[in-house]
PDB file of N, CA and C in Angstrom:
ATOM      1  N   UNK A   1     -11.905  -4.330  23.379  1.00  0.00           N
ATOM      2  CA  UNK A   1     -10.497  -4.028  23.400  1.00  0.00           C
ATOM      3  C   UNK A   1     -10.311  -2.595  22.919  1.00  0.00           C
ATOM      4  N   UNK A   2      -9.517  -1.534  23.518  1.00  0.00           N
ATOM      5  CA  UNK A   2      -9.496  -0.490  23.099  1.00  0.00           C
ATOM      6  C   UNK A   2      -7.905  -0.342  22.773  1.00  0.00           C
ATOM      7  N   UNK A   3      -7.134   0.664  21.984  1.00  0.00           N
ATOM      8  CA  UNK A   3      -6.246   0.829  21.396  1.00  0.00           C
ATOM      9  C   UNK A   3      -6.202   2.591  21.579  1.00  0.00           C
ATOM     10  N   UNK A   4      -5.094   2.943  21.927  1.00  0.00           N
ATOM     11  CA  UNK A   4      -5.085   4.518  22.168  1.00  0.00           C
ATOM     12  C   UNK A   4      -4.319   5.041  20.889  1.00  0.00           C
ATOM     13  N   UNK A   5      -4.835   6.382  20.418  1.00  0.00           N
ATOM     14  CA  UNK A   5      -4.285   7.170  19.441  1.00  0.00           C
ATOM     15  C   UNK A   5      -3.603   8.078  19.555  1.00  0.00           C
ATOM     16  N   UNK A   6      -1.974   7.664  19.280  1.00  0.00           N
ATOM     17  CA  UNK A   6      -1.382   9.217  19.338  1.00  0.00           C
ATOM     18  C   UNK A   6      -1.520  10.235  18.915  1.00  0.00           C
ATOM     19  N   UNK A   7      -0.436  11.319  19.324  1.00  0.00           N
ATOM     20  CA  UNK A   7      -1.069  12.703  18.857  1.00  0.00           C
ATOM     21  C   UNK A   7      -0.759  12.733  17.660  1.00  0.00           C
ATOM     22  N   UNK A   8       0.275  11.799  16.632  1.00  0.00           N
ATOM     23  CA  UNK A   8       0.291  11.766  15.322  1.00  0.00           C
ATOM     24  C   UNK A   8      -0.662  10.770  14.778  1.00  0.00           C
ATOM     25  N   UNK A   9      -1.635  10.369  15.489  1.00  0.00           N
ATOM     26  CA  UNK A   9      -2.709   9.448  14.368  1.00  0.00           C
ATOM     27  C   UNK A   9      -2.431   8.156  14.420  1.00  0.00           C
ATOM     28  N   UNK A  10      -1.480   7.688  15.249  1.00  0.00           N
ATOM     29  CA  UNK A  10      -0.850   6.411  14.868  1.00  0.00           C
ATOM     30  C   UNK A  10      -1.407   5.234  16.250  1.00  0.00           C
ATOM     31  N   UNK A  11      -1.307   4.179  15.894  1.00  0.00           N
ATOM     32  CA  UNK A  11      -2.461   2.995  16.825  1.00  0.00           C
ATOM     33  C   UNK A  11      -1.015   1.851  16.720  1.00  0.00           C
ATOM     34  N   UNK A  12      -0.973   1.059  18.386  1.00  0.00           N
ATOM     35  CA  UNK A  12      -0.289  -0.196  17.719  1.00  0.00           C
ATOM     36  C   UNK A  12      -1.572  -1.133  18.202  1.00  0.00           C
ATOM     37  N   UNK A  13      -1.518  -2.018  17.760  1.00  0.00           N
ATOM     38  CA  UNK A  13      -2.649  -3.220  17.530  1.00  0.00           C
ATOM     39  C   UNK A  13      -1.491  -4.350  18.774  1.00  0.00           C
ATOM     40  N   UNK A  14      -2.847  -5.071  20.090  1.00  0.00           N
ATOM     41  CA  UNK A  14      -2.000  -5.804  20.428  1.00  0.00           C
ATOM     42  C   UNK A  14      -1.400  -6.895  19.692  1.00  0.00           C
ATOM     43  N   UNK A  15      -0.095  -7.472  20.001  1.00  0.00           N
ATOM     44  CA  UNK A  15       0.407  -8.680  19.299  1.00  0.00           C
ATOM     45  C   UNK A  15      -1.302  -9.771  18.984  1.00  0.00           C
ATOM     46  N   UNK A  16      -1.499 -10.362  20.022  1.00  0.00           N
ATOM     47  CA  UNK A  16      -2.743 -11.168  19.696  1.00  0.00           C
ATOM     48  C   UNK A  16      -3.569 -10.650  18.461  1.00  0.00           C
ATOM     49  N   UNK A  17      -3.980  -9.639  17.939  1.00  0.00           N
ATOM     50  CA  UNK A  17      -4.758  -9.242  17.090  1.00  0.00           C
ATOM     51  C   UNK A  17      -4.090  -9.258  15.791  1.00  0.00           C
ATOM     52  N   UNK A  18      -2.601  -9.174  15.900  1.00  0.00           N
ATOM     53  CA  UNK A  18      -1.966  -9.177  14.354  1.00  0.00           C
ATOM     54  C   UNK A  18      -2.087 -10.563  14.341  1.00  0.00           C
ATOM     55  N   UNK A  19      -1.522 -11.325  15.499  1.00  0.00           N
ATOM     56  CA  UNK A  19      -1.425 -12.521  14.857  1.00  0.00           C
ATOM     57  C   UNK A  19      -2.613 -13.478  14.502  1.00  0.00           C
ATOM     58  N   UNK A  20      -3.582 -13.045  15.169  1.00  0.00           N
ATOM     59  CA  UNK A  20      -5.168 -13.253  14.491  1.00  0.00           C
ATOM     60  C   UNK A  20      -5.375 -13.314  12.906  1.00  0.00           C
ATOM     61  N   UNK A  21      -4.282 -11.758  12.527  1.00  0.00           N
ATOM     62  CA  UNK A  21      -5.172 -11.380  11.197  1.00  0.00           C
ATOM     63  C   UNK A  21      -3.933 -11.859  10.328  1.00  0.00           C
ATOM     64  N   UNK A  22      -2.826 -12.774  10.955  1.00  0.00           N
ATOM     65  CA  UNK A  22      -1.627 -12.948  10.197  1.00  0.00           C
ATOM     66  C   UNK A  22      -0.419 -12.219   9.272  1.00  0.00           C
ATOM     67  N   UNK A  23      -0.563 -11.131  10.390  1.00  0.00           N
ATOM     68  CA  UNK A  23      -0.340  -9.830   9.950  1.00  0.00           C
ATOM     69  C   UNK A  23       1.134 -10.190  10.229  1.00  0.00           C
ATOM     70  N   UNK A  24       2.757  -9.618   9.678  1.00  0.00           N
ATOM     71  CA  UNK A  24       3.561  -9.972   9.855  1.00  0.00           C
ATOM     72  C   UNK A  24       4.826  -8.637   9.632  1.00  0.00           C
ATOM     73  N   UNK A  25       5.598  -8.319   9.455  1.00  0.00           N
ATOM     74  CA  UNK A  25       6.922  -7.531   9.264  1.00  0.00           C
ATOM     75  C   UNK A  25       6.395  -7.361   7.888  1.00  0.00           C
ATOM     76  N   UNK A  26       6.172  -5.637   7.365  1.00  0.00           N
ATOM     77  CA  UNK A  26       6.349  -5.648   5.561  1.00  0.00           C
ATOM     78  C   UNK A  26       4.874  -5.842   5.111  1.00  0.00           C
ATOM     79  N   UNK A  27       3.818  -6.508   6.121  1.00  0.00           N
ATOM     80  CA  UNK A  27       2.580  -6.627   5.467  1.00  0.00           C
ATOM     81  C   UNK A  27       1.935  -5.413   5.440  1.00  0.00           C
ATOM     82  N   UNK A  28       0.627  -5.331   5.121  1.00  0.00           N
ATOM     83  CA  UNK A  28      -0.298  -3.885   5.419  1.00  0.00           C
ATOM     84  C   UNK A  28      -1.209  -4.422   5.612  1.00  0.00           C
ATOM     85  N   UNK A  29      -2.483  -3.514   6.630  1.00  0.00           N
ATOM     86  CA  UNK A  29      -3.645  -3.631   7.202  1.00  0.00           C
ATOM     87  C   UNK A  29      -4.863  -3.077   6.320  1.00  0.00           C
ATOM     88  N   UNK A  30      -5.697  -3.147   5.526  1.00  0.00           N
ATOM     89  CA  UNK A  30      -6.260  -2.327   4.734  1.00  0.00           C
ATOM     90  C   UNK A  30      -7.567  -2.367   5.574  1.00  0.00           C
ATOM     91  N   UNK A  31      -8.164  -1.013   5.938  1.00  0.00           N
ATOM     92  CA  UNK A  31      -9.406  -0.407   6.623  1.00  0.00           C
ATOM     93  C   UNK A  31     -10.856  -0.049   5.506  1.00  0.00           C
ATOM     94  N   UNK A  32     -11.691  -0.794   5.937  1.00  0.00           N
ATOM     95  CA  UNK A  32     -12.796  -1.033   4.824  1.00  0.00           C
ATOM     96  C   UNK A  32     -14.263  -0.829   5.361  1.00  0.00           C
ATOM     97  N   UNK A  33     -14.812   0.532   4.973  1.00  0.00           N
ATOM     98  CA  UNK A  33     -15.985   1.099   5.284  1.00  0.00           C
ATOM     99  C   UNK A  33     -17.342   0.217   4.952  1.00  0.00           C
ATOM    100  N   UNK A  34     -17.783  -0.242   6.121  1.00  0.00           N
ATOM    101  CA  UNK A  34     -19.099  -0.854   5.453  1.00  0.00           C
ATOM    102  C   UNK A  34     -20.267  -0.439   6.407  1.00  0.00           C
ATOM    103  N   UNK A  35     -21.485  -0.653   6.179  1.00  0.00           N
ATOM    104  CA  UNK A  35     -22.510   0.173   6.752  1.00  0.00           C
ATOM    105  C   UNK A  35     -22.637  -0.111   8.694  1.00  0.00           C
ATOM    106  N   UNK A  36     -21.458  -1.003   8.852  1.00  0.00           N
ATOM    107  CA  UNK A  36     -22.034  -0.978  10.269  1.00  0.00           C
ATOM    108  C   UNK A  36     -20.573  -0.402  10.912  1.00  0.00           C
ATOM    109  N   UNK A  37     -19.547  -0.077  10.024  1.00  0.00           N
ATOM    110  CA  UNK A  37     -18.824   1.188  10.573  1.00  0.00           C
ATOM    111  C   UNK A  37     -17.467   0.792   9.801  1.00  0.00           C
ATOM    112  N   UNK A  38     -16.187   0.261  10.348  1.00  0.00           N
ATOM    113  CA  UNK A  38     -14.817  -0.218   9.334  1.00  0.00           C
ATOM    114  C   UNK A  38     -14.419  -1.658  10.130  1.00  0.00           C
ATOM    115  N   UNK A  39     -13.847  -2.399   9.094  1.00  0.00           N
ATOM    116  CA  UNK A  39     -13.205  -3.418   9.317  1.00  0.00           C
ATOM    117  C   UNK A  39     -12.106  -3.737   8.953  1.00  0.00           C
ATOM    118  N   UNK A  40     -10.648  -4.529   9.376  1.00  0.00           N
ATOM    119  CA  UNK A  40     -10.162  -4.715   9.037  1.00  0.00           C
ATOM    120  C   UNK A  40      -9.662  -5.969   8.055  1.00  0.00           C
ATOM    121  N   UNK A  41      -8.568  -6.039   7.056  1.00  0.00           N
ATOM    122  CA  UNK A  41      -8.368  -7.014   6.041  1.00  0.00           C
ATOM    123  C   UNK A  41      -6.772  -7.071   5.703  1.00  0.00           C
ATOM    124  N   UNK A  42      -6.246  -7.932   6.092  1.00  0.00           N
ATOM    125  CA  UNK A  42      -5.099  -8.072   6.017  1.00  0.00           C
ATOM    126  C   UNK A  42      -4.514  -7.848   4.717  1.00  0.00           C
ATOM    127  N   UNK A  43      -3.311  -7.298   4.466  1.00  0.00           N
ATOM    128  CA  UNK A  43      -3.092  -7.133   2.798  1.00  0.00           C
ATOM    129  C   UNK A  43      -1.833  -7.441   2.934  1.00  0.00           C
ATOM    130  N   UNK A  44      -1.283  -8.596   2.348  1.00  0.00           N
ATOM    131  CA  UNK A  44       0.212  -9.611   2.334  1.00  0.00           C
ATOM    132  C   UNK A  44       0.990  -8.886   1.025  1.00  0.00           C
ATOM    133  N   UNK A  45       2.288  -9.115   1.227  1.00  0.00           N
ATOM    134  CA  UNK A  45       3.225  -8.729   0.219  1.00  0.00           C
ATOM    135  C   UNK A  45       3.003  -9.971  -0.786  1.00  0.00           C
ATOM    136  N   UNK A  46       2.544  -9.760  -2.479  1.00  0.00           N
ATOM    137  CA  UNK A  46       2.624 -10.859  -2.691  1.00  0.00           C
ATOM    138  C   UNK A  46       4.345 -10.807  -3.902  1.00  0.00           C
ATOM    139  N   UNK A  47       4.660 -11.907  -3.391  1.00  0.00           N
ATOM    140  CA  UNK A  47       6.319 -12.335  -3.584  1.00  0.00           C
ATOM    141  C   UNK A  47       6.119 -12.491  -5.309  1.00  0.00           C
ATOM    142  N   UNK A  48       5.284 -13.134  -5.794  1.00  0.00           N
ATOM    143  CA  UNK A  48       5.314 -13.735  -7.370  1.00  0.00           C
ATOM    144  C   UNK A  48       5.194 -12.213  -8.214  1.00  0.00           C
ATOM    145  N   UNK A  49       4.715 -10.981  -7.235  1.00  0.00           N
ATOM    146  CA  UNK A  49       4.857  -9.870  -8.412  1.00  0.00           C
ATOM    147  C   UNK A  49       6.302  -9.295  -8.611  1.00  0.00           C
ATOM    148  N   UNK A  50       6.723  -9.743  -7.453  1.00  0.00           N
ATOM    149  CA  UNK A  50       8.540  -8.941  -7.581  1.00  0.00           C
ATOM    150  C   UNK A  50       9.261  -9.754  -8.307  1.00  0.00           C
ATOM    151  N   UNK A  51       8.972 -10.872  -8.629  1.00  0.00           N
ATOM    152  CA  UNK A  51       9.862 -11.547 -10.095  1.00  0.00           C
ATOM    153  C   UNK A  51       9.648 -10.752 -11.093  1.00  0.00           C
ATOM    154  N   UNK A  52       8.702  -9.850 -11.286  1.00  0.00           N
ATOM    155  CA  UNK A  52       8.849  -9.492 -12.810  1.00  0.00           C
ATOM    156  C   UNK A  52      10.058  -8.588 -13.375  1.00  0.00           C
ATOM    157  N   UNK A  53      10.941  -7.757 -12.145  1.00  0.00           N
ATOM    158  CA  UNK A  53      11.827  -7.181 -11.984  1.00  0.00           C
ATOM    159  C   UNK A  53      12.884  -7.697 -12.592  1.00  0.00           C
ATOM    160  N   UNK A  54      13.131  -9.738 -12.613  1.00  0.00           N
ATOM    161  CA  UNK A  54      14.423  -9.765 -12.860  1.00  0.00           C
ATOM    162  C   UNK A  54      14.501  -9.901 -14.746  1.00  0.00           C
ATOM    163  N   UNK A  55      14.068 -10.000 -15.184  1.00  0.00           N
ATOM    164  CA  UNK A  55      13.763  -9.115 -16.504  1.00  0.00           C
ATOM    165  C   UNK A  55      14.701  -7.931 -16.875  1.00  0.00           C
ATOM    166  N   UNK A  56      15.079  -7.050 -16.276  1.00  0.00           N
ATOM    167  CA  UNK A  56      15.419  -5.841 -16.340  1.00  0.00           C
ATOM    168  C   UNK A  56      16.770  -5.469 -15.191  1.00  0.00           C
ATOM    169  N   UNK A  57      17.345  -6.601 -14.882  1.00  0.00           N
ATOM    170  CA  UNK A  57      18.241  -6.486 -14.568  1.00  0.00           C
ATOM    171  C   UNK A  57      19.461  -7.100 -15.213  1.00  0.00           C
ATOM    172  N   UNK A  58      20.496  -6.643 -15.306  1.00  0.00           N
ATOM    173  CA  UNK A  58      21.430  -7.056 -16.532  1.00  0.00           C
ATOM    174  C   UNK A  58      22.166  -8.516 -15.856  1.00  0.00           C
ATOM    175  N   UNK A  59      22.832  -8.807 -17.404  1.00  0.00           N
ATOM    176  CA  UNK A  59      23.148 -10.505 -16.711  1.00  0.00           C
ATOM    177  C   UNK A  59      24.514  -9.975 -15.983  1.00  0.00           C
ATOM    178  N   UNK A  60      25.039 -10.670 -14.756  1.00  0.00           N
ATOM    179  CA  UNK A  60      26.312 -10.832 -13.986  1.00  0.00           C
ATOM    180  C   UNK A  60      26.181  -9.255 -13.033  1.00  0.00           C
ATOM    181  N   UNK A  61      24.629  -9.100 -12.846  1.00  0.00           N
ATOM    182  CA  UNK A  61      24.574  -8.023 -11.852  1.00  0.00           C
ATOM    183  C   UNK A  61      24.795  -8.293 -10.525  1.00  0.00           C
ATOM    184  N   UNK A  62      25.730  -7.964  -9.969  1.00  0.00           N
ATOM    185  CA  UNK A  62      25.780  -8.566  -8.541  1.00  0.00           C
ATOM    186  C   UNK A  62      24.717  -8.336  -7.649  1.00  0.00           C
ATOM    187  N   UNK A  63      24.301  -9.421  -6.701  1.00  0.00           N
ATOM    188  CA  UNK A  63      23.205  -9.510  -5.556  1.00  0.00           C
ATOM    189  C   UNK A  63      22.915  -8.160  -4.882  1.00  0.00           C
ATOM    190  N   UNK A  64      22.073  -7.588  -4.551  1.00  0.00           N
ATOM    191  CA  UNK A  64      22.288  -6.259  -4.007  1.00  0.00           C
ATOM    192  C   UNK A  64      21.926  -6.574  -2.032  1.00  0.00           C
ATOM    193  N   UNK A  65      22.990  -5.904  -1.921  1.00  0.00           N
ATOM    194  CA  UNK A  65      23.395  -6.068  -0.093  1.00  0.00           C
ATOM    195  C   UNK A  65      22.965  -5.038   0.696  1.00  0.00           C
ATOM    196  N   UNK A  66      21.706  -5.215   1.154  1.00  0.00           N
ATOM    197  CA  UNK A  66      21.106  -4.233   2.088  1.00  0.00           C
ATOM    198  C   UNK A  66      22.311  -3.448   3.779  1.00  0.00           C
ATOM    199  N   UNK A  67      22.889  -4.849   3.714  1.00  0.00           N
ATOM    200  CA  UNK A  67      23.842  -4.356   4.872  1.00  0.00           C
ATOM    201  C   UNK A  67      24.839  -3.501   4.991  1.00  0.00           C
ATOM    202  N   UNK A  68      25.161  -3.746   3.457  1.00  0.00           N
ATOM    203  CA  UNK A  68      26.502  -2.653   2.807  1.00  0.00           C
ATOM    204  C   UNK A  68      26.210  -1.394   2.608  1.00  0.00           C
ATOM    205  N   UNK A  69      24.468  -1.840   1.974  1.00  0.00           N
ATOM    206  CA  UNK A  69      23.965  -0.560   1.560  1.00  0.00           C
ATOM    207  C   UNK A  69      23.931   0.617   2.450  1.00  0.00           C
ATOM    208  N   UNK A  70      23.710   0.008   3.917  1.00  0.00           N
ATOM    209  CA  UNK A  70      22.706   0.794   4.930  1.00  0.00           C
ATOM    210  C   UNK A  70      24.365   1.029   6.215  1.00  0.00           C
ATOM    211  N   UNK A  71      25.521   0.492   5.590  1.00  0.00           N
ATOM    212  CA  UNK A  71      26.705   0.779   6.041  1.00  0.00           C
ATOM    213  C   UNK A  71      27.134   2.303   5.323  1.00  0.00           C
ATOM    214  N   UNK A  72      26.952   1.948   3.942  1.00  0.00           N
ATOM    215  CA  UNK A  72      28.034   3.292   3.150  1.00  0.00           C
ATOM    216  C   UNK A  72      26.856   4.593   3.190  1.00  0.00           C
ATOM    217  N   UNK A  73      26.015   4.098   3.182  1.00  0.00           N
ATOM    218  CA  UNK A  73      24.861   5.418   2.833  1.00  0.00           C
ATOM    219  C   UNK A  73      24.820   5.152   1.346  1.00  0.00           C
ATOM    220  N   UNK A  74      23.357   6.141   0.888  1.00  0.00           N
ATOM    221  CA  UNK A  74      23.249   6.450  -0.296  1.00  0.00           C
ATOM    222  C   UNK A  74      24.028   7.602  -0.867  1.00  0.00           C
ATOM    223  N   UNK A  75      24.615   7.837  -1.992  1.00  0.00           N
ATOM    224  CA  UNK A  75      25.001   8.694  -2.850  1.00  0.00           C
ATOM    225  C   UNK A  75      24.590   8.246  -4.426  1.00  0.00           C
ATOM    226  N   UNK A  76      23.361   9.848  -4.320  1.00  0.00           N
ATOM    227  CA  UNK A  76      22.455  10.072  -5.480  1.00  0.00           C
ATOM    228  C   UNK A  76      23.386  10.143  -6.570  1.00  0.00           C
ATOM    229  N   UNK A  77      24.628  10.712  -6.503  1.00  0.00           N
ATOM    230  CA  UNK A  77      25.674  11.324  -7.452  1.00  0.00           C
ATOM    231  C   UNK A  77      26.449   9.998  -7.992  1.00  0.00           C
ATOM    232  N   UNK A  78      26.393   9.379  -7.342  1.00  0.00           N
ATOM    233  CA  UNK A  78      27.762   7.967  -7.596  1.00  0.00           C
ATOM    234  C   UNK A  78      26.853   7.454  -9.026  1.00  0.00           C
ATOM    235  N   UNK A  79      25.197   7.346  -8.929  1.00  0.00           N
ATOM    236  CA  UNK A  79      25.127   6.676 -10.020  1.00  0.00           C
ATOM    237  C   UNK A  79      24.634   7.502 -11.313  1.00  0.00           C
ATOM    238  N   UNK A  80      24.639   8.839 -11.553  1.00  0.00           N
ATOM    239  CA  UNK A  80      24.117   9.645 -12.499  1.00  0.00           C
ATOM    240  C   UNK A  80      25.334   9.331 -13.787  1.00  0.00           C
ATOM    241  N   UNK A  81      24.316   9.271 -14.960  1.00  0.00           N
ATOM    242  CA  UNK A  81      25.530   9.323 -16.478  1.00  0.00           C
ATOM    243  C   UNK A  81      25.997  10.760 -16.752  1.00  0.00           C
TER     244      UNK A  81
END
């Protein structure tokens, strides 16, 4: 199976091969040198490390809304003390 490289470096993998390696939206592919040349290894988001976050978020913080977010834009200034 061959895979062509753009002129920026970049490869898409057919569907069949991600879903081989259970590769999904948000995951990463990690490329691993071994003496008979590279292989690939699927590398999953793991979910149980992003709990440690809610720790450090204050109580009655409202849910944060990607849709709203990606409606108003960011402004760096709105949240500076």
């Amino acid at each position: 199976m061959l895979v062509k490289v753009t002129s920026k470096r970049q490869v898409t993998f057919p569907a069949r091969v991600l879903d081989a390696l259970g590769v999904g939206p948000g995951d990463q592919i990690e490329l691993l040198e071994g003496p008979d040349g590279f292989f690939l290894r699927p590398r999953r988001i793991d979910y149980s490390k992003l709990g440690t976050l809610r720790d450090k978020i204050a109580p009655g913080t409202p849910p944060f809304d990607i849709g709203k977010f990606r409606d108003e834009g960011y402004d760096p200034y709105k949240y500076r003390d």
